[in-house]
Protein backbone atom coordinates (compact mmCIF):
# COMPACT_ATOMS: atom_id res chain seq x y z
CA UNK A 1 106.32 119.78 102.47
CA UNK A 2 106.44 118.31 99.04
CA UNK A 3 109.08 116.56 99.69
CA UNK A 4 106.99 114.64 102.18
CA UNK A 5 103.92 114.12 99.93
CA UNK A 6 101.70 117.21 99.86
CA UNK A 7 99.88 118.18 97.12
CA UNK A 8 98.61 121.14 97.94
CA UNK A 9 100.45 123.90 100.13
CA UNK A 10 98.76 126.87 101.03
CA UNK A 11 101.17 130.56 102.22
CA UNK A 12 99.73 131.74 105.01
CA UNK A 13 101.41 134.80 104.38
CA UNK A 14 99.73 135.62 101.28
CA UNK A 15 95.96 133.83 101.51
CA UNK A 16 94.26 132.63 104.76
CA UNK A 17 93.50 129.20 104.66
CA UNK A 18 89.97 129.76 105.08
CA UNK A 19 89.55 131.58 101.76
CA UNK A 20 91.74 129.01 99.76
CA UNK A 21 90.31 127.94 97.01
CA UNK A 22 90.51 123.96 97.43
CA UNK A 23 88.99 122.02 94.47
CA UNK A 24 88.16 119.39 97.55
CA UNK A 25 88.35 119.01 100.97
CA UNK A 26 91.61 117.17 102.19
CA UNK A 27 92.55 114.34 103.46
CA UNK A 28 95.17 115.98 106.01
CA UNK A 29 95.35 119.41 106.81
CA UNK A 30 99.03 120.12 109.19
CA UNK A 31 98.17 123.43 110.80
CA UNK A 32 102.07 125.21 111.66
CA UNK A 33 101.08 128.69 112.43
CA UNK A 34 98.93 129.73 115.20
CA UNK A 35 95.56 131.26 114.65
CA UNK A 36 92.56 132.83 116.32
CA UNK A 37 90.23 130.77 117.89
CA UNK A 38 87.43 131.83 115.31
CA UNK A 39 89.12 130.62 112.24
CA UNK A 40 90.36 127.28 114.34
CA UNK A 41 86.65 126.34 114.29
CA UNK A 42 86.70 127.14 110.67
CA UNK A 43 89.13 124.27 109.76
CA UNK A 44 87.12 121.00 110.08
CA UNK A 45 85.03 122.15 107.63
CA UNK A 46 87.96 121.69 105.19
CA UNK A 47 89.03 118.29 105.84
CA UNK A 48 87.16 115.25 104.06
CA UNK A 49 84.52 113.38 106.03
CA UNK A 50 87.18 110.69 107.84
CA UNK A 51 89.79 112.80 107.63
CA UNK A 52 92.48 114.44 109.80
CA UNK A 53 93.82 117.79 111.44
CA UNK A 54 97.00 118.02 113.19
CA UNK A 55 98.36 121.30 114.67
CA UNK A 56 100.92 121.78 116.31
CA UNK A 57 100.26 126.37 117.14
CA UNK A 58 96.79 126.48 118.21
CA UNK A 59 94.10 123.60 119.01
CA UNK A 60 92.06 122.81 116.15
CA UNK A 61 88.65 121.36 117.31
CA UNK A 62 87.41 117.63 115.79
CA UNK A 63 83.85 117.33 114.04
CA UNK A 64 83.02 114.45 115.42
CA UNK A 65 79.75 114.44 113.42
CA UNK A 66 81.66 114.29 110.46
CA UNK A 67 84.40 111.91 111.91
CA UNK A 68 87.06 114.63 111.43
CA UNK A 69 90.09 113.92 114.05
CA UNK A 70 92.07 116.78 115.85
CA UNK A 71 95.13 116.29 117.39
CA UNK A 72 97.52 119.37 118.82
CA UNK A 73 101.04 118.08 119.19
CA UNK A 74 103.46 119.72 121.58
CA UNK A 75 107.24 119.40 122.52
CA UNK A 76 107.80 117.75 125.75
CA UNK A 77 111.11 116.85 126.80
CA UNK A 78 111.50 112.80 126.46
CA UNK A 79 114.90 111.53 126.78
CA UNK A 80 113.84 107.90 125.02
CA UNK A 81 111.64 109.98 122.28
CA UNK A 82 114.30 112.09 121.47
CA UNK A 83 116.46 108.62 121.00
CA UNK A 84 114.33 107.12 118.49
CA UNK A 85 113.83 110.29 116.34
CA UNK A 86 118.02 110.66 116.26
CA UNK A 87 118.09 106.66 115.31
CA UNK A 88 115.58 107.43 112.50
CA UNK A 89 117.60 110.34 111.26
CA UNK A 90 120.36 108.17 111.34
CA UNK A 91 119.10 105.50 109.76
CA UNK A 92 117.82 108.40 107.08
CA UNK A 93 114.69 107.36 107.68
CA UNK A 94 113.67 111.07 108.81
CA UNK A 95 114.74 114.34 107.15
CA UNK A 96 114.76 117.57 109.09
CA UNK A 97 114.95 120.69 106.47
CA UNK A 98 117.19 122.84 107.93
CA UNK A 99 116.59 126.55 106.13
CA UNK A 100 119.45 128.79 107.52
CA UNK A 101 122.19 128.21 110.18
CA UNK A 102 123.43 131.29 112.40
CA UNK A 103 125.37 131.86 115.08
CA UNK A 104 124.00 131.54 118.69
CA UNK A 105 124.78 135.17 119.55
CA UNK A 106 121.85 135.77 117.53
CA UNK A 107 119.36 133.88 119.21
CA UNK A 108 116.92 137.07 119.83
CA UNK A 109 116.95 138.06 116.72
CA UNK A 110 115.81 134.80 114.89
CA UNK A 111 113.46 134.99 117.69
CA UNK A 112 111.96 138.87 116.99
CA UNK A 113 112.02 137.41 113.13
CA UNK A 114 110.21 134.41 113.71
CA UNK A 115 107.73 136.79 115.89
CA UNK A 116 106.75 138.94 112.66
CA UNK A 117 106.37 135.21 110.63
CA UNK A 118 110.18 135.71 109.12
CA UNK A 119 111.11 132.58 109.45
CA UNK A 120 110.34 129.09 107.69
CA UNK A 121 111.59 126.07 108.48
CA UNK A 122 114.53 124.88 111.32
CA UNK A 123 117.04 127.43 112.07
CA UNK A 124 120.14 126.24 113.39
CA UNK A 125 121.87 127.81 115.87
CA UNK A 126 125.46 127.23 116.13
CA UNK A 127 127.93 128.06 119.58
């Protein structure tokens, strides 16, 4: 996530976001783990007046009072998206951080890990 211009990363796995200590509310804050509902509405309150959430485990609401955007991105099978996301990868115009590569035999088990929050980042699996 540095790599890509954050400034601030917060482990879920060690601190809940909600009792983060941030300095000042951010611009940006890219929810990747899902959450309970409660602590979802929690989130707005984080982000800058202006600012944005995007999630892409569990719907975040907006504040619209405060002009604070949600939007929940999911996967969808696109033939022409998935096109011009391997042309920018190509082009290296778009990194994908690939953290392990295993073989495909052990699908269910990177599956069980990722269940119990064992995995970060794209795991590869290979025929």
């Amino acid at each position: 996530m540095r790599r890509q211009g954050a400034r601030r990363i917060i482990d879920y796995t060690s601190t809940p976001l909600t009792d983060a200590a941030l300095d000042s509310p951010v611009d940006l804050l890219l929810n990747l783990v899902p959450i309970g509902a409660a602590e979802a509405t929690t989130l707005p309150g984080l982000v800058r007046p202006g600012g944005h959430i995007v999630s892409i485990a569990t719907p975040i609401p907006s504040d619209t009072d405060r002009s604070v955007t949600s939007q929940h991105m999911v996967a969808r099978n696109d033939v022409a998206q998935l096109s011009e996301l391997i042309a920018l990868v190509e082009r290296g115009a778009m990194t994908i951080d690939v953290t392990e590569t295993r073989p495909l035999e052990e699908l269910a088990e990177v599956h069980r890990s990722s269940e119990v929050g064992g995995v970060r980042g794209k795991v590869l699996l290979v025929p």
